[in-house]
C-alpha atoms as a PDB file:
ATOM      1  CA  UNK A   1     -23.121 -44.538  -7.072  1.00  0.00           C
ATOM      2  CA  UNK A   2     -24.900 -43.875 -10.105  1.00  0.00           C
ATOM      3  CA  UNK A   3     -28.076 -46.579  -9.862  1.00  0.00           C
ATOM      4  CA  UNK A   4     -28.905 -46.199 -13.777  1.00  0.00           C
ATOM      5  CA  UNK A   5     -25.651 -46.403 -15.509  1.00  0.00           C
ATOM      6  CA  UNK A   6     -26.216 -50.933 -15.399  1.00  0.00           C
ATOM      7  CA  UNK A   7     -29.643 -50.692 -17.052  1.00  0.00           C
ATOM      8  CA  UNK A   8     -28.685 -47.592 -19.592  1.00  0.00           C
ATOM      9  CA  UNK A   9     -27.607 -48.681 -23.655  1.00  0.00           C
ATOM     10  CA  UNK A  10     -23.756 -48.318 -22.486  1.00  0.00           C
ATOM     11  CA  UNK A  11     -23.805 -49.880 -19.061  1.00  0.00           C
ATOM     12  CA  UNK A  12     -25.646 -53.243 -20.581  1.00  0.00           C
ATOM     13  CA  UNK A  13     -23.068 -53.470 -23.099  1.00  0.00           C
ATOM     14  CA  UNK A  14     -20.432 -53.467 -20.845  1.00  0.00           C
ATOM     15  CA  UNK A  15     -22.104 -56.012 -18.894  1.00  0.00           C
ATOM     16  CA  UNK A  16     -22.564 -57.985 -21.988  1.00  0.00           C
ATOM     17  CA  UNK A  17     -19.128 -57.602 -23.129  1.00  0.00           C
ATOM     18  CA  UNK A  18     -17.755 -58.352 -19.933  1.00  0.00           C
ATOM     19  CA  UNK A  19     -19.606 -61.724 -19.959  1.00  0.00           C
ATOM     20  CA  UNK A  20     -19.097 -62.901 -23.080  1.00  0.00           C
ATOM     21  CA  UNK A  21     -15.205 -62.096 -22.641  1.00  0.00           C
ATOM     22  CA  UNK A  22     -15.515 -64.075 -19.427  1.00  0.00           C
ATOM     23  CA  UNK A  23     -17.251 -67.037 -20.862  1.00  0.00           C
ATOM     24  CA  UNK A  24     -14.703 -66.640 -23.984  1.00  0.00           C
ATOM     25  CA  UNK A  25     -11.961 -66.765 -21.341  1.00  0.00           C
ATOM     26  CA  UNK A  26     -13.388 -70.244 -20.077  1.00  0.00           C
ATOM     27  CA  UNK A  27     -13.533 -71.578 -23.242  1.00  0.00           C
ATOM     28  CA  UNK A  28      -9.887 -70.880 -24.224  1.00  0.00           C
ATOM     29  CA  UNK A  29      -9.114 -72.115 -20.588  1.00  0.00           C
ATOM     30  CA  UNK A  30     -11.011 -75.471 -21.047  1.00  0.00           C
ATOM     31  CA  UNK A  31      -9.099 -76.421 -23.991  1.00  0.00           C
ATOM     32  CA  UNK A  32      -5.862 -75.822 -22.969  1.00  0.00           C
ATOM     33  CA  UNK A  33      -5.516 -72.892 -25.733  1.00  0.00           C
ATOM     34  CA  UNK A  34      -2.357 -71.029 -26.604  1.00  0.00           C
ATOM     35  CA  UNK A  35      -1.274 -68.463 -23.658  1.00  0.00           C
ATOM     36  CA  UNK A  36      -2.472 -65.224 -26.463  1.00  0.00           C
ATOM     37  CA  UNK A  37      -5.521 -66.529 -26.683  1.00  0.00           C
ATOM     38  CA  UNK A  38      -6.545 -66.934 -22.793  1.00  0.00           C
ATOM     39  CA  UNK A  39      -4.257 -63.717 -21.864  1.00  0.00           C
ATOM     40  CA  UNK A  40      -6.639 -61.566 -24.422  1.00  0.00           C
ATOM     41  CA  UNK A  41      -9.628 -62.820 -22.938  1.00  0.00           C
ATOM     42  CA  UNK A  42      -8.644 -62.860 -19.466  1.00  0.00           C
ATOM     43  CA  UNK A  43      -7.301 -59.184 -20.050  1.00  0.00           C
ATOM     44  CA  UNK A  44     -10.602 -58.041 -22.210  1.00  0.00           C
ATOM     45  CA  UNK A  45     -12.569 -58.890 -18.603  1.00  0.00           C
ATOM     46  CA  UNK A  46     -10.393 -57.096 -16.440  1.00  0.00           C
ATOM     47  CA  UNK A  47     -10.350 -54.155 -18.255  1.00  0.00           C
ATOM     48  CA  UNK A  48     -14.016 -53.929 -19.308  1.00  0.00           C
ATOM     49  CA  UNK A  49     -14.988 -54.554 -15.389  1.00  0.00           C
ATOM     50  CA  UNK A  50     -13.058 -51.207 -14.634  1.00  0.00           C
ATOM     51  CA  UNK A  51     -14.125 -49.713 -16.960  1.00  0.00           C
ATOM     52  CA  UNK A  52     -17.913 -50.870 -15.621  1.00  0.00           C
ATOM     53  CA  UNK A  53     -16.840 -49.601 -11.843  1.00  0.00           C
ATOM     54  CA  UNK A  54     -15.393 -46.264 -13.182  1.00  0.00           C
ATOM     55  CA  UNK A  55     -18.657 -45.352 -14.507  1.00  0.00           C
ATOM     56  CA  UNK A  56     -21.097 -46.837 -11.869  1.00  0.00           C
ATOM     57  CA  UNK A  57     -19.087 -45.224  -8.969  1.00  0.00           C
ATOM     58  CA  UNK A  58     -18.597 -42.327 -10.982  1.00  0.00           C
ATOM     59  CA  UNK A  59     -14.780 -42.116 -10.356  1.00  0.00           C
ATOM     60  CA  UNK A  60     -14.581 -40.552 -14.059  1.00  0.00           C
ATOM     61  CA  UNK A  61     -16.207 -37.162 -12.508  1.00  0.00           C
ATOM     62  CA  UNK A  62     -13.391 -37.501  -9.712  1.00  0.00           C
ATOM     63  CA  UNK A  63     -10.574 -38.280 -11.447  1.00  0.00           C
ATOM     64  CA  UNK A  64     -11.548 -35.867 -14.746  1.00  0.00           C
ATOM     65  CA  UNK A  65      -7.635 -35.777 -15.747  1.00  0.00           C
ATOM     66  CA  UNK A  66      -8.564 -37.957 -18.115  1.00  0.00           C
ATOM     67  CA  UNK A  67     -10.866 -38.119 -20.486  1.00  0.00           C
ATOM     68  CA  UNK A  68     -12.235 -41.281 -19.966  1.00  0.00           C
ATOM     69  CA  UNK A  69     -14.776 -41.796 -22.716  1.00  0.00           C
ATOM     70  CA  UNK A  70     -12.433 -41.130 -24.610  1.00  0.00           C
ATOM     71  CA  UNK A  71      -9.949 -43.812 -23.217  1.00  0.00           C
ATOM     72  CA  UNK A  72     -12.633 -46.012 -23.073  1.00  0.00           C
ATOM     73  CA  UNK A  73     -12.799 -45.764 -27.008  1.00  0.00           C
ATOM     74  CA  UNK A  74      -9.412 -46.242 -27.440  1.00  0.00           C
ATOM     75  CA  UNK A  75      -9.819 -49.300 -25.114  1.00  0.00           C
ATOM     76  CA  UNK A  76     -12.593 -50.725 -27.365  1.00  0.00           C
ATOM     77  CA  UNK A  77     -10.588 -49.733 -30.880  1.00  0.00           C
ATOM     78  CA  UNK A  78      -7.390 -51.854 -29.745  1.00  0.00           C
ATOM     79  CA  UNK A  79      -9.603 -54.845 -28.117  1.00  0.00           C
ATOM     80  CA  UNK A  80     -11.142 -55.220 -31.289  1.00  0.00           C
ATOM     81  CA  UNK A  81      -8.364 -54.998 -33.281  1.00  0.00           C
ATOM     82  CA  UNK A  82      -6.373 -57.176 -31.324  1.00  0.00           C
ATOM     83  CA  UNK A  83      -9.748 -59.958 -30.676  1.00  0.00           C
ATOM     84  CA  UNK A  84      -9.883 -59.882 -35.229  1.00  0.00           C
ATOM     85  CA  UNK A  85      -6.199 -61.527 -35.170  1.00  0.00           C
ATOM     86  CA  UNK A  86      -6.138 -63.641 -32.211  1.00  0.00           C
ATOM     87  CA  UNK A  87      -9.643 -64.829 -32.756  1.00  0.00           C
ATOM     88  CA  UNK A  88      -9.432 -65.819 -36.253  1.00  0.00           C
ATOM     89  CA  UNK A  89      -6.346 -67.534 -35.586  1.00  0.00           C
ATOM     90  CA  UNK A  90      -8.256 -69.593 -33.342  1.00  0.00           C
ATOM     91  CA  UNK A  91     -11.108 -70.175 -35.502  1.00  0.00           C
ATOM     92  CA  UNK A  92      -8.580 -71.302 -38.383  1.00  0.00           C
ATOM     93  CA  UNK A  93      -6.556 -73.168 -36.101  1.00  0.00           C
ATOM     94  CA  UNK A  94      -9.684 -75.093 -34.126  1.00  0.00           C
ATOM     95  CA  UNK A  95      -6.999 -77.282 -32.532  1.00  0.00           C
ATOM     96  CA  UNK A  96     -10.144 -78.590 -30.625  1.00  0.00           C
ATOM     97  CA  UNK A  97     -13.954 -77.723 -30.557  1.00  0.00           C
ATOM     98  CA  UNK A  98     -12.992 -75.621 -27.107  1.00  0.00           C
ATOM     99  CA  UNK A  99     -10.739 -72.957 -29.268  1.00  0.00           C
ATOM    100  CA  UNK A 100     -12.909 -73.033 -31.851  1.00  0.00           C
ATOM    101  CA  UNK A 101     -16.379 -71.508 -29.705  1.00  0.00           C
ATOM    102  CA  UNK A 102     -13.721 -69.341 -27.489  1.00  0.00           C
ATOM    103  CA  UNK A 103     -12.571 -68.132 -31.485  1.00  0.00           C
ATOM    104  CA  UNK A 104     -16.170 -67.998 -32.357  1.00  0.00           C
ATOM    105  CA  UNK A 105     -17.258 -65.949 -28.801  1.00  0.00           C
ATOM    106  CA  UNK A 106     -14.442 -63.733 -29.892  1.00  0.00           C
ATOM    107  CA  UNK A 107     -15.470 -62.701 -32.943  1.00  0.00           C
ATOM    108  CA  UNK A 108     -18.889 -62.047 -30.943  1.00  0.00           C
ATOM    109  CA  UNK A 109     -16.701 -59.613 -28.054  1.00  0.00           C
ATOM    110  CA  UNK A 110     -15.217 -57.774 -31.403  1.00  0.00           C
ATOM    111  CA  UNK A 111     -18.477 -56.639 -32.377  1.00  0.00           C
ATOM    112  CA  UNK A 112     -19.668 -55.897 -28.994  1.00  0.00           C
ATOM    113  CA  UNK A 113     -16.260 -53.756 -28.646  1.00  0.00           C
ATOM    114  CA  UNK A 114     -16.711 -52.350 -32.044  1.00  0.00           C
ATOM    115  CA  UNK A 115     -20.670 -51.042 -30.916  1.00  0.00           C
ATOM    116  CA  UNK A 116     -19.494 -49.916 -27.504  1.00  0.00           C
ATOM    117  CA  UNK A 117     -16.848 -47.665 -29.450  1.00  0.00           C
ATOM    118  CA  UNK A 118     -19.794 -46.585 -31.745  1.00  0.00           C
ATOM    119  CA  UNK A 119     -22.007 -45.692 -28.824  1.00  0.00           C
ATOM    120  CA  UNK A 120     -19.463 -43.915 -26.701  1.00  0.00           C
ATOM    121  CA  UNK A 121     -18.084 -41.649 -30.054  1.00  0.00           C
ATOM    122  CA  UNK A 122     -21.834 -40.856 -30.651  1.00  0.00           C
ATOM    123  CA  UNK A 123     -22.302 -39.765 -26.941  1.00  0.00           C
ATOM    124  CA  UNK A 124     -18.977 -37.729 -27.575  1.00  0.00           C
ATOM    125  CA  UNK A 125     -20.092 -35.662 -30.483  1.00  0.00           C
ATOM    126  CA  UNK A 126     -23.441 -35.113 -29.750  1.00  0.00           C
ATOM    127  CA  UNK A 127     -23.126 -34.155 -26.345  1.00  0.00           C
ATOM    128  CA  UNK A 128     -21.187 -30.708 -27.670  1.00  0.00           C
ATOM    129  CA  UNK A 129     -18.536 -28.693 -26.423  1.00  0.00           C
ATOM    130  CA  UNK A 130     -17.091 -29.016 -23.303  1.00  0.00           C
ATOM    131  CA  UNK A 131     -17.147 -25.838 -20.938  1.00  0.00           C
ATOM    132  CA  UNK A 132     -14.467 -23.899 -20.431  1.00  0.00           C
ATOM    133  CA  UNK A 133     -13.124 -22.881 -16.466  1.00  0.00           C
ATOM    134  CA  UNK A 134     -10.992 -19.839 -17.850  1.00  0.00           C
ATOM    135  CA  UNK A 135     -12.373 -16.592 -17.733  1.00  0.00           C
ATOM    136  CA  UNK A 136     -12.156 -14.222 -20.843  1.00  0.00           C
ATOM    137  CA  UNK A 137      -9.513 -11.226 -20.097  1.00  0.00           C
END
């Protein structure tokens, strides 16, 4: 179990975005919202608490078929992207004062999602090339 990875820059982000998607989530849920808006919320959680295991039990060492910072950028890329439409829609929309902070918490997660893709590119590049396990013939 890697002990530091909650209180490091990237592992307090994902706690952060993982509770603000979660209290987003409750908001959309409260007001009876449109099934896009809870599903994105409920779905940002889920994924962002695996994401959160994966590091802190260190499973992306184990399972290193994947690049998983890499994934994980991806992950934050298409949450964002997907959080600007749904979330604007709801703040446009406001049906009731529920949507509108869920749409307004949103547009918070996006910006959480668009620094944790930030964060993990930076790691990326300036942590170099990755070794190589071939040996030179």
């Amino acid at each position: 179990v890697n002990r530091d990875f909650p209180s490091s820059p990237r592992g307090a982000l994902k706690i952060a975005r993982a509770l603000v998607a979660l209290v987003t989530f409750l908001c959309f849920l409260c007001s009876r919202s449109r099934g896009a808006y809870t599903a994105l919320a409920a779905l940002e959680v889920v994924i962002t608490v695996l994401f959160f295991l994966l590091y802190l039990l260190k499973l992306d060492k184990k399972l290193s078929w994947l690049f998983w910072p890499l994934a994980d950028i991806f992950n934050s890329v298409i949450s964002a992207l997907f959080l600007l439409v749904v979330c604007l829609f709801a703040v446009i929309i406001k049906t009731n004062n529920g949507t509108l902070a869920g749409g307004v918490l949103g547009l918070v997660l996006l910006v959480l999602c668009v620094a944790d893709a930030v964060l993990l590119f930076q790691k990326i590049s300036l942590d170099g090339p990755r070794e190589r396990t071939t040996t030179a013939k």
